[in-house]
Protein backbone atom coordinates (compact mmCIF):
# COMPACT_ATOMS: atom_id res chain seq x y z
CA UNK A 1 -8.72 -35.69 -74.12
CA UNK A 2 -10.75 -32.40 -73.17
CA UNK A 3 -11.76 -33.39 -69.95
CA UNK A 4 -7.67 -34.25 -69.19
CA UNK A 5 -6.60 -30.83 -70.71
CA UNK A 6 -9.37 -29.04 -68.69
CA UNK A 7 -7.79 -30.98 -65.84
CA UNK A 8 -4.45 -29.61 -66.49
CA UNK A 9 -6.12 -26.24 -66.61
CA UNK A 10 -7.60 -26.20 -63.17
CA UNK A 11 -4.67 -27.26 -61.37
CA UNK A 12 -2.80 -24.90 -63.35
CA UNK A 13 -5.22 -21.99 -61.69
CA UNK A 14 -5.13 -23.58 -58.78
CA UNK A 15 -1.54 -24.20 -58.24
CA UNK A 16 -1.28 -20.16 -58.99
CA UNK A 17 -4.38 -18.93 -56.65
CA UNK A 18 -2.52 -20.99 -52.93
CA UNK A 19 -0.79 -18.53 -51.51
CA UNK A 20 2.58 -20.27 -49.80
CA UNK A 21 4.30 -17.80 -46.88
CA UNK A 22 8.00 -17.63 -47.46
CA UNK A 23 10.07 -19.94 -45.67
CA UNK A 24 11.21 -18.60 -42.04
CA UNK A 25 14.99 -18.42 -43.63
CA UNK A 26 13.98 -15.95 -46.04
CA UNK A 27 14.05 -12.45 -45.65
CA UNK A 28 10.66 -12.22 -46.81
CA UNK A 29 9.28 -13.33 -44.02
CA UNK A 30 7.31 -11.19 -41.80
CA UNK A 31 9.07 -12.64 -38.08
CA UNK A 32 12.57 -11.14 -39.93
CA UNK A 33 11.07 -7.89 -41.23
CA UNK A 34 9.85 -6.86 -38.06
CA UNK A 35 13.31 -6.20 -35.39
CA UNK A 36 12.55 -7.25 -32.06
CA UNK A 37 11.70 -3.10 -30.93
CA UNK A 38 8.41 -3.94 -33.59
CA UNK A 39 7.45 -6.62 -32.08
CA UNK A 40 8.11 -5.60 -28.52
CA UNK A 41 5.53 -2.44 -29.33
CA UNK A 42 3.23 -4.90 -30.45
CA UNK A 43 3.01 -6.87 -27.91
CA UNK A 44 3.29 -3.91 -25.46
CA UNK A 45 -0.02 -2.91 -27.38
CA UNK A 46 -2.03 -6.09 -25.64
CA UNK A 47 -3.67 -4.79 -22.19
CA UNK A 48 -5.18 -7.99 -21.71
CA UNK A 49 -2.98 -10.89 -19.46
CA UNK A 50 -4.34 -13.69 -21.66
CA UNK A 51 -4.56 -11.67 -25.16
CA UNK A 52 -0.13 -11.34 -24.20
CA UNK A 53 0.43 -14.87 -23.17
CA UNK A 54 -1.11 -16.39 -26.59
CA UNK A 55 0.56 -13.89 -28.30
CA UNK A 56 3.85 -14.89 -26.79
CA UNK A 57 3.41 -18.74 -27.29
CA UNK A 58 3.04 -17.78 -30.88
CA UNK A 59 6.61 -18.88 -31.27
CA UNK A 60 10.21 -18.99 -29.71
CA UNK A 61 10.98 -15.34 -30.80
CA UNK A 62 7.88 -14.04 -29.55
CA UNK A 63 8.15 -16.00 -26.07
CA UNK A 64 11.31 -14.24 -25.98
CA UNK A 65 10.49 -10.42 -26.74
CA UNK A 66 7.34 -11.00 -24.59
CA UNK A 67 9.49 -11.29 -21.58
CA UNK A 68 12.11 -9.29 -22.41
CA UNK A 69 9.20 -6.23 -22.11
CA UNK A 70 6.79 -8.12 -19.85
CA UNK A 71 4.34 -5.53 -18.39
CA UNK A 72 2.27 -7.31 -15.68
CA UNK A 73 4.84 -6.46 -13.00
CA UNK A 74 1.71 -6.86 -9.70
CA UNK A 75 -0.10 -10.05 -10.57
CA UNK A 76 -3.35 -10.81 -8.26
CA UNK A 77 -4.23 -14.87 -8.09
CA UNK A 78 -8.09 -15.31 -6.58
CA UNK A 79 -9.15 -18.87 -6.30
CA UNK A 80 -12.25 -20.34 -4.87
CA UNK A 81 -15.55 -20.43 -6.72
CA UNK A 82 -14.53 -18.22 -9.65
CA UNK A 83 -10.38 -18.42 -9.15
CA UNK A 84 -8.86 -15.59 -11.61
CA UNK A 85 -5.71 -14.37 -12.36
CA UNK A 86 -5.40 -10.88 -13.73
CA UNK A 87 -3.30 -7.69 -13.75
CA UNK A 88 -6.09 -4.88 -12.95
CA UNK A 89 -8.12 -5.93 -9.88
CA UNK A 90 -11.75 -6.79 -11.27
CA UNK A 91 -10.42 -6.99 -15.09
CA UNK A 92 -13.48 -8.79 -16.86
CA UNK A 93 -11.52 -10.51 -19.51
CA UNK A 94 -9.33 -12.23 -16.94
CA UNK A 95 -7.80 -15.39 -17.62
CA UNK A 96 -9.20 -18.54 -15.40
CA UNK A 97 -7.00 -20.58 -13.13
CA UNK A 98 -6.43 -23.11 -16.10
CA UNK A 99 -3.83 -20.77 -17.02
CA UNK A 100 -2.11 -20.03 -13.78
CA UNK A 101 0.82 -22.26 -14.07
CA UNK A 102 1.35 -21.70 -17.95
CA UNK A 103 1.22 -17.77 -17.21
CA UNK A 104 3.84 -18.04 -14.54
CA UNK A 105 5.92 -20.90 -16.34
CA UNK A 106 6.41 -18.53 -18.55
CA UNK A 107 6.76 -15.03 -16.79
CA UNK A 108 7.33 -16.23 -13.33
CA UNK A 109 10.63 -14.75 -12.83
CA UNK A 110 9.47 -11.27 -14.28
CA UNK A 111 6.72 -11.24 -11.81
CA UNK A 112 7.61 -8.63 -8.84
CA UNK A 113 4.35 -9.04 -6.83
CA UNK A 114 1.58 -11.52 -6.18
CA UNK A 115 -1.99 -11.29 -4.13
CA UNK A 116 -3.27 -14.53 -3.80
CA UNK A 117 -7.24 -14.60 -2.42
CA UNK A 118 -8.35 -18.10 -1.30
CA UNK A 119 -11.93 -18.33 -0.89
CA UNK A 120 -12.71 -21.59 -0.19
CA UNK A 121 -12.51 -24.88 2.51
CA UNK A 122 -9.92 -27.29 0.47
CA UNK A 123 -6.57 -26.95 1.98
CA UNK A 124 -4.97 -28.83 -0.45
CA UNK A 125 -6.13 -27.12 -3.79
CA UNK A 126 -4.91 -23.92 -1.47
CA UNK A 127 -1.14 -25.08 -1.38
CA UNK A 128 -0.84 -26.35 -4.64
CA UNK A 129 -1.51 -23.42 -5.62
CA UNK A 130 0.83 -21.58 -3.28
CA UNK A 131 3.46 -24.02 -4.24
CA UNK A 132 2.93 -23.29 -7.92
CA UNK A 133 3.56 -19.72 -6.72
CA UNK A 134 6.64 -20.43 -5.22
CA UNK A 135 7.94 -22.88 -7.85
CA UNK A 136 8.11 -20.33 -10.44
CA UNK A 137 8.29 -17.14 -8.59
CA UNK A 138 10.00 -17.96 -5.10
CA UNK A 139 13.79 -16.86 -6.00
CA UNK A 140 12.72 -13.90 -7.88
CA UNK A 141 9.42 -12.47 -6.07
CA UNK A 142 9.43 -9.29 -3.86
CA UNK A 143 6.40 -8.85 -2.74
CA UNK A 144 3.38 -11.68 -1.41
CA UNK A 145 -0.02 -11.12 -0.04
CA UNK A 146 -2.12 -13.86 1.02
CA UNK A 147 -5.60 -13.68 2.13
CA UNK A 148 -7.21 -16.70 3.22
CA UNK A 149 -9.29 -18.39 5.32
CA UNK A 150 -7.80 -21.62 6.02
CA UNK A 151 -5.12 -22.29 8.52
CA UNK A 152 -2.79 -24.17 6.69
CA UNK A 153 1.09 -23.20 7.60
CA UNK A 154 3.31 -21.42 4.69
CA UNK A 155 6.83 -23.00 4.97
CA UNK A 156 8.09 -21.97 1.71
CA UNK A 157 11.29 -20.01 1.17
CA UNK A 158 10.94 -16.96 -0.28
CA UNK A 159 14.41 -16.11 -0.59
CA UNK A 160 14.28 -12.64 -2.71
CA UNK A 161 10.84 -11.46 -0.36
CA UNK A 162 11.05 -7.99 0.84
CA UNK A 163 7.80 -7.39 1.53
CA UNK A 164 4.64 -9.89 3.01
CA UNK A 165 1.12 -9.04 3.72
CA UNK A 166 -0.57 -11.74 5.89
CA UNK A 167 -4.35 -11.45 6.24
CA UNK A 168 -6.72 -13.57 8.07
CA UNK A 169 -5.78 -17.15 9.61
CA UNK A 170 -2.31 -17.51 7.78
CA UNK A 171 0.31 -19.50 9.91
CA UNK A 172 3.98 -19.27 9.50
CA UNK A 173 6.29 -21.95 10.44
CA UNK A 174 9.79 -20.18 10.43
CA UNK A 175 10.88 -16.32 10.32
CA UNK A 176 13.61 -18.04 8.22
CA UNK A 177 11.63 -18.46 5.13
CA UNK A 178 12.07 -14.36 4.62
CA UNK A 179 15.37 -13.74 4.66
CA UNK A 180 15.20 -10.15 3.50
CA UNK A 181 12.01 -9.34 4.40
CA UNK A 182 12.07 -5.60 4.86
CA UNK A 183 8.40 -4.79 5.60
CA UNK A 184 5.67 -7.04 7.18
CA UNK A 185 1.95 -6.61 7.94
CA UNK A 186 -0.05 -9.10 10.10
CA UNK A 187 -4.00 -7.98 9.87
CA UNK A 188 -6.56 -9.82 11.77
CA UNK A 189 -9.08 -9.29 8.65
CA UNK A 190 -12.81 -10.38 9.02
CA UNK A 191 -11.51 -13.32 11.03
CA UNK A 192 -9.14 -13.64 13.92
CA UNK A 193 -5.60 -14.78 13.54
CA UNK A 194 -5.87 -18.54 15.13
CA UNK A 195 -2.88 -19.66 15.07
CA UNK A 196 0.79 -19.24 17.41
CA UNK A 197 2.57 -16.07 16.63
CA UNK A 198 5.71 -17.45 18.07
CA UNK A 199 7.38 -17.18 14.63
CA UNK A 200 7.00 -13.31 15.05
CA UNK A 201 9.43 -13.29 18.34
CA UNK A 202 12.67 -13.70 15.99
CA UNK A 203 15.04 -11.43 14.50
CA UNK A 204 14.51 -10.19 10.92
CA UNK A 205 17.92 -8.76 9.62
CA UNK A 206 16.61 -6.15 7.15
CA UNK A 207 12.80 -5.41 8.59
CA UNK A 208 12.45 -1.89 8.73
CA UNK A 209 8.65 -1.09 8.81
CA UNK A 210 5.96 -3.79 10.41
CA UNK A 211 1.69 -3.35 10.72
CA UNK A 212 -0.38 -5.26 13.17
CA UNK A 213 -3.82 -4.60 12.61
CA UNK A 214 -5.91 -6.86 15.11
CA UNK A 215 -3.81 -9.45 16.16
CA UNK A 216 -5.12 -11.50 18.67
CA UNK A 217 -2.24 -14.28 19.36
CA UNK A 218 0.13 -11.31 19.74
CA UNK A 219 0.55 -11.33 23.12
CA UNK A 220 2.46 -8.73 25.65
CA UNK A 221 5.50 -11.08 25.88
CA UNK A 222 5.96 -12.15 22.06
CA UNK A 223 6.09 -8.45 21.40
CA UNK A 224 8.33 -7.17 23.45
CA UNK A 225 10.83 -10.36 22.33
CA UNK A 226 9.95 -9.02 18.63
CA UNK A 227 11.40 -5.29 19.65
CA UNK A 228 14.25 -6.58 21.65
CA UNK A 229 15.46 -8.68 18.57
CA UNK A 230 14.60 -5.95 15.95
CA UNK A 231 16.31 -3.06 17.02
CA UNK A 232 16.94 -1.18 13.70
CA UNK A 233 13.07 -1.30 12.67
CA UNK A 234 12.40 2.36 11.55
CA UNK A 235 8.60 2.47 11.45
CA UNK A 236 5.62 0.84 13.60
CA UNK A 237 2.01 0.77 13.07
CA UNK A 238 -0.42 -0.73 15.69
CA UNK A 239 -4.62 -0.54 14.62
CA UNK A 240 -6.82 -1.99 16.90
CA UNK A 241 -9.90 -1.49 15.08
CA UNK A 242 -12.21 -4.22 17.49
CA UNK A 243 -10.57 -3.50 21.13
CA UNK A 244 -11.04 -6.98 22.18
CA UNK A 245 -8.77 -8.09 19.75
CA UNK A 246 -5.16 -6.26 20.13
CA UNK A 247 -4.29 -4.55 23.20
CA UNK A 248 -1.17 -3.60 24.77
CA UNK A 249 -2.41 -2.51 28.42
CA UNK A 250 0.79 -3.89 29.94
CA UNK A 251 3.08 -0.93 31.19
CA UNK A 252 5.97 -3.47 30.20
CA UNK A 253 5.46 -3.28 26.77
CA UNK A 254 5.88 0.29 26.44
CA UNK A 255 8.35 0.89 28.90
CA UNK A 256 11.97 1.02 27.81
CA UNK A 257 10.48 1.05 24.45
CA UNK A 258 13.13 3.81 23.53
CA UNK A 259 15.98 1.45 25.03
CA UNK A 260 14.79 -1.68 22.83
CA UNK A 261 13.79 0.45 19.04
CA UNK A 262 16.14 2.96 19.39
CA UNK A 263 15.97 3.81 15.37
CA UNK A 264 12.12 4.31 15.17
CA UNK A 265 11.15 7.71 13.25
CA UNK A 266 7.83 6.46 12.39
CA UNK A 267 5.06 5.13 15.14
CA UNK A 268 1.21 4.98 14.05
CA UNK A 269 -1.33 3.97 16.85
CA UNK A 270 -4.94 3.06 16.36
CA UNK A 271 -7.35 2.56 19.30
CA UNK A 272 -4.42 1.46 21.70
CA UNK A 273 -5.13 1.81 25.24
CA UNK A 274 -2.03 2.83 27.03
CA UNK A 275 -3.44 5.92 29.16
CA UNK A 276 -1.03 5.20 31.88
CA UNK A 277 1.91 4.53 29.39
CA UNK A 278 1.44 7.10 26.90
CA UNK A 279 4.45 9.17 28.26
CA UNK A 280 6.99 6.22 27.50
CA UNK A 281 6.85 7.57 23.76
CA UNK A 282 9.05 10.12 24.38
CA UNK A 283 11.84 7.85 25.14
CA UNK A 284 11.67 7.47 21.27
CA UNK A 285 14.56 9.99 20.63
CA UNK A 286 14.59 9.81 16.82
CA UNK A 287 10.92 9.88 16.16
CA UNK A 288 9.89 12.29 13.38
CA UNK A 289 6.32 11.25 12.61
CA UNK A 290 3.41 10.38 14.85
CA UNK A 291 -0.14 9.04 13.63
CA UNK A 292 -1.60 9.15 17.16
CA UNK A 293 -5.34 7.80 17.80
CA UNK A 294 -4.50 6.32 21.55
CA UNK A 295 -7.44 5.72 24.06
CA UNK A 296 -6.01 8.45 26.54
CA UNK A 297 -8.34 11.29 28.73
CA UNK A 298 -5.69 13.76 27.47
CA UNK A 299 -2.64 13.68 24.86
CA UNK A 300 -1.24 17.54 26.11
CA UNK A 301 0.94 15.34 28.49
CA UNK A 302 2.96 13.37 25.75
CA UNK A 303 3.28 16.18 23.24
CA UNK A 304 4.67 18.32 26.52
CA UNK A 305 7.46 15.48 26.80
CA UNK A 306 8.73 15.71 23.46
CA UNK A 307 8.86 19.30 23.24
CA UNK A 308 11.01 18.77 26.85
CA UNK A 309 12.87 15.84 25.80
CA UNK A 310 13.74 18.00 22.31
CA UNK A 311 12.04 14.72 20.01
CA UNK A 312 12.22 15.98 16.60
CA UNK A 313 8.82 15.64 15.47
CA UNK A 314 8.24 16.54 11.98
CA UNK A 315 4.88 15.48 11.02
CA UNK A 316 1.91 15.08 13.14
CA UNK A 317 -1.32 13.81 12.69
CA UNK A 318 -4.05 14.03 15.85
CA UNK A 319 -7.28 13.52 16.23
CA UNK A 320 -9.59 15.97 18.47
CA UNK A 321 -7.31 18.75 19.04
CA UNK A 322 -8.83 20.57 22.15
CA UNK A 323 -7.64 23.76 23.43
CA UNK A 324 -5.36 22.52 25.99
CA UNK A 325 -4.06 20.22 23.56
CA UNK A 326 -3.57 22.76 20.64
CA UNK A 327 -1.13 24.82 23.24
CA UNK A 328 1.04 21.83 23.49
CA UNK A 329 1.48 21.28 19.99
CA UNK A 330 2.39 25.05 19.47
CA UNK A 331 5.66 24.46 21.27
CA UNK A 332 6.19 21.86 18.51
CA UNK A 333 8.51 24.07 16.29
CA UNK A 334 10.02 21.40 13.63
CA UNK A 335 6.01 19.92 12.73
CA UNK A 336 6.36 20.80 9.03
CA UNK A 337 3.42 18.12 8.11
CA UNK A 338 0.25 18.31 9.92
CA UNK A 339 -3.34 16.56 10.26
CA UNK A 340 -5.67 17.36 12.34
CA UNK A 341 -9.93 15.61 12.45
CA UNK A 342 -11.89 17.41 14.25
CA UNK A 343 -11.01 20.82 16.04
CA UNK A 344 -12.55 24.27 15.81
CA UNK A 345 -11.52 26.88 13.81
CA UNK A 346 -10.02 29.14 16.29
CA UNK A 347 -8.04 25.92 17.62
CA UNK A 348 -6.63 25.85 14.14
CA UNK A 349 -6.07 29.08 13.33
CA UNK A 350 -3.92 29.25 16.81
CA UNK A 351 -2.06 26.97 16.09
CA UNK A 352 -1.07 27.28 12.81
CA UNK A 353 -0.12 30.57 13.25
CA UNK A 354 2.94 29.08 15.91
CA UNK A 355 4.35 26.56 13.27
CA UNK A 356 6.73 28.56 10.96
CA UNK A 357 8.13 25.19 9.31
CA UNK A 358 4.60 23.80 8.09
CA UNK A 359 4.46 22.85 4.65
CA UNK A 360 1.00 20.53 4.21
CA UNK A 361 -1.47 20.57 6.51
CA UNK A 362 -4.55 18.99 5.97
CA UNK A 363 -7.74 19.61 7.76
CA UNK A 364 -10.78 17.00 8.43
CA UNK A 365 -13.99 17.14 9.59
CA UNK A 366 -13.42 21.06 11.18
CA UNK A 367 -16.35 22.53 13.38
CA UNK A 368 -17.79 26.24 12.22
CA UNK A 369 -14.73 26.29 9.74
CA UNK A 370 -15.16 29.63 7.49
CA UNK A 371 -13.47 31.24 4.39
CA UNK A 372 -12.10 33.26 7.34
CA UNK A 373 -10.12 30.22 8.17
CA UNK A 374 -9.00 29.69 4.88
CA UNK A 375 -8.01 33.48 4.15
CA UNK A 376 -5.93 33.46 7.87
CA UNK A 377 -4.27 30.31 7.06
CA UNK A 378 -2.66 31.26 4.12
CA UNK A 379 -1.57 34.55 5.27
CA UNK A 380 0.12 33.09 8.76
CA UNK A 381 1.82 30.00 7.17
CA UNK A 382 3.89 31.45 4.48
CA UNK A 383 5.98 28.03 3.90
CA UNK A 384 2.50 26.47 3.23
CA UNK A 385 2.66 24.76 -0.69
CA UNK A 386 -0.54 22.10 0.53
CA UNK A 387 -3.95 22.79 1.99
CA UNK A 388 -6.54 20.44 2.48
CA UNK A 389 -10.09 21.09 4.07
CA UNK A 390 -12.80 18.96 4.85
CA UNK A 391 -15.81 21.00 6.78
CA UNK A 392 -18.34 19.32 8.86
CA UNK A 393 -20.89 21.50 8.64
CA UNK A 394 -22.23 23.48 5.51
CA UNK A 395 -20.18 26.80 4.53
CA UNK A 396 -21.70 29.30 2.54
CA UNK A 397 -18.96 31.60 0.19
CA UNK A 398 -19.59 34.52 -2.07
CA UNK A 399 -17.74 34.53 -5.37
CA UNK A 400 -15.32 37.77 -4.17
CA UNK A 401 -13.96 35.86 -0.93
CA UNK A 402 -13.55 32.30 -3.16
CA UNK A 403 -11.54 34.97 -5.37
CA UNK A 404 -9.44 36.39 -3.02
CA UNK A 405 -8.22 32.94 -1.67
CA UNK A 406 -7.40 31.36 -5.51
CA UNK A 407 -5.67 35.10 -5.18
CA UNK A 408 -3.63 34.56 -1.87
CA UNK A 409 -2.34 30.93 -3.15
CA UNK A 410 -1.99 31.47 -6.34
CA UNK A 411 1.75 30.68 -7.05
CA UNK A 412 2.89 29.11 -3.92
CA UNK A 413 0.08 26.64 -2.31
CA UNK A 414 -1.90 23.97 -3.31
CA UNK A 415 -5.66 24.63 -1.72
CA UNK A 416 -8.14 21.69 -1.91
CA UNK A 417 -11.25 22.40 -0.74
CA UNK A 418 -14.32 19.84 -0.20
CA UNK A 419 -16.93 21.73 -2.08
CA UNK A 420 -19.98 19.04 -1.18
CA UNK A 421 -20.42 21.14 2.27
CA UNK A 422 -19.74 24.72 0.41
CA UNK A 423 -21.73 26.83 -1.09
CA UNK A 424 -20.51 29.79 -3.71
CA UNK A 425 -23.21 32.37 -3.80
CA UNK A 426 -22.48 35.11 -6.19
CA UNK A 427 -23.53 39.29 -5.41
CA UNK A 428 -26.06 40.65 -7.47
């Protein structure tokens, strides 16, 4: 009898010591004391990819307010050896590849961009996982890089794309699969692209800005069939970092270049040999900015033809600005943005001083440049609100002249100076 009434006893303790959560209908329950803004802040709280999607499989509610304030916007997929997927590039507390398709089964449609890196020989694994991209992400995405090394052919739709970065040996079957694509980059990477760039010749309704950075299989002819059928692109960009690679020598491709991309404000040319075509560019009527790099003996002659044919040129940027050159781009009354590597000072000084409209100009890499310079520059361009200087050579600057230029753009310019090759020396 007092072992069966200790019994009693102990269950009695122990029925009052188990703590029982209230039932998910009451209002005691934590899910409905916390709105939806608490547990949105919470959530927003959890930097980490993986640390979020647990969180959010926690329960329907949760899945909910996770997506409804889903932060990891720019999502970068590596696969290969050690395949990641993770928000911030090189985040060490990255989820594997295990998670890839729960991740974007869940948040696929929220996701706005996606690098994918495939380092690695199996083409197979490489469009699964492509296709896993697409399957969650292809109606909704705006923005795909892929960098691989494998040249299997994309040929999935994309249909919401605006944007596609295509590095390495990347084939495309159709232009079709991007139908509002509005800015495309084809890069040559470490390897060369391999395959047909026949896909390129077609018309693109909405492309307004393309980038081919060494390109081998673009030839003379698919080019020019690319500008004929794109006539409202607005900005070009040609790099041609290994010459052997990309090279428009042909005096068709430039010429009637102003007949074909009649909209173009914005043309960017890397290493581009076109010595004996250089003066076509001023056919380009509407041009405003010009990143100019061209293997030429002299660029005085094109910057002469726009100031003749009245091209609005509105930001410059040139690289070895001679003297000759420098007089040319004095006539050049509208430049309000300008960058100039490698000139001397008086060169700059010269020519600064003939540019009432300049607003930023940055300087790189300038021969016996001086607080002088600095001092002169300020005082001649009065619109001036950015200043950038880069010397080549090491400056020396007493602590009254570094004064007296904080003094002249105090209030009205923005001076960045590269202090490793200056030196403030202070009077006794």
């Amino acid at each position: 009898m007092e072992i069966s009434a200790q019994h009693e006893a102990m269950e009695g303790i122990i029925e009052t010591d188990i703590y029982l959560p209230p039932a998910q209908e009451s209002p005691k329950n934590i899910l409905n004391i916390l709105n939806d803004d608490c547990i949105q802040a919470v959530l927003l709280k959890l930097d980490n990819m993986l640390d979020f999607l647990h969180a959010a499989e926690v329960c329907t509610r949760f899945e909910k307010n996770a997506q409804m304030r889903f932060p990891f916007k720019n999502v970068s997929l590596s696969s290969g050896k050690e395949g990641r997927i993770f928000y911030k590039w090189n985040e060490k507390n990255s989820p594997s590849m295990e998670y890839a398709e729960k991740f974007f089964g869940t948040f696929g449609r929220f996701v706005k961009s996606v690098r994918y890196f495939y380092y690695g020989c199996n083409g197979k694994k490489m469009s699964e996982e492509i296709s896993l991209i697409h399957k969650y992400c292809g109606k909704t995405l705006v923005k795909l890089s892929i960098d691989v090394y494998l040249s299997y052919p994309l040929s999935l739709q994309f249909e919401a794309l605006e944007e596609l970065v295509l590095d390495n040996t990347v084939p495309v079957t159709s232009a079709n699969l991007f139908p509002k694509l509005k800015k495309l980059s084809l890069r040559g990477g470490r390897s060369i692209l391999r395959d047909d760039m026949d896909w390129v010749a077609n018309e693109f309704p909405h492309l307004k800005k393309v980038e081919f950075m060494d390109v081998a299989k673009l030839t003379n002819d698919i080019f020019i069939e690319f500008q004929k059928r794109n006539p409202q692109l607005e900005n070009l960009c040609l790099w041609n970092r290994n010459r052997s690679k990309l090279s428009f020598t042909s005096r068709k491709v430039w010429q009637g270049i102003g007949k074909r991309l009649p909209n173009l404000v914005s043309l960017y040319l890397d290493n581009i040999e076109m010595d004996k075509n250089i003066l076509e560019l001023c056919t380009l009527r509407k041009l405003r900015e010009i990143n100019i790099s061209p293997v030429v003996k002299s660029q005085k002659p094109l910057f002469d033809s726009f100031v003749k044919n009245n091209v609005p040129i509105e930001k410059l940027c040139i690289k070895r600005l001679d003297i000759e050159t420098a007089k040319s781009v004095q006539k050049m009354k509208l430049i309000e943005h300008l960058t100039i590597y490698g000139a001397s000072e008086q060169t700059v000084i010269s020519t600064v001083k003939q540019l009432p409209a300049l607003d930023y100009l940055s300087l790189m890499w300038i021969k016996d440049g001086s607080p002088r310079m600095v001092k002169k520059i300020l005082q001649h361009c009065k619109n001036l609100t950015e200043l950038i200087i880069v010397l080549e050579e090491l400056c020396t600057i007493d602590a009254d002249e570094y004064n007296s230029i904080v003094k002249l753009a105090e209030n009205r310019c923005k001076v960045t100076l590269d202090m490793s090759n200056w030196v403030v020396i202070k009077k006794n």
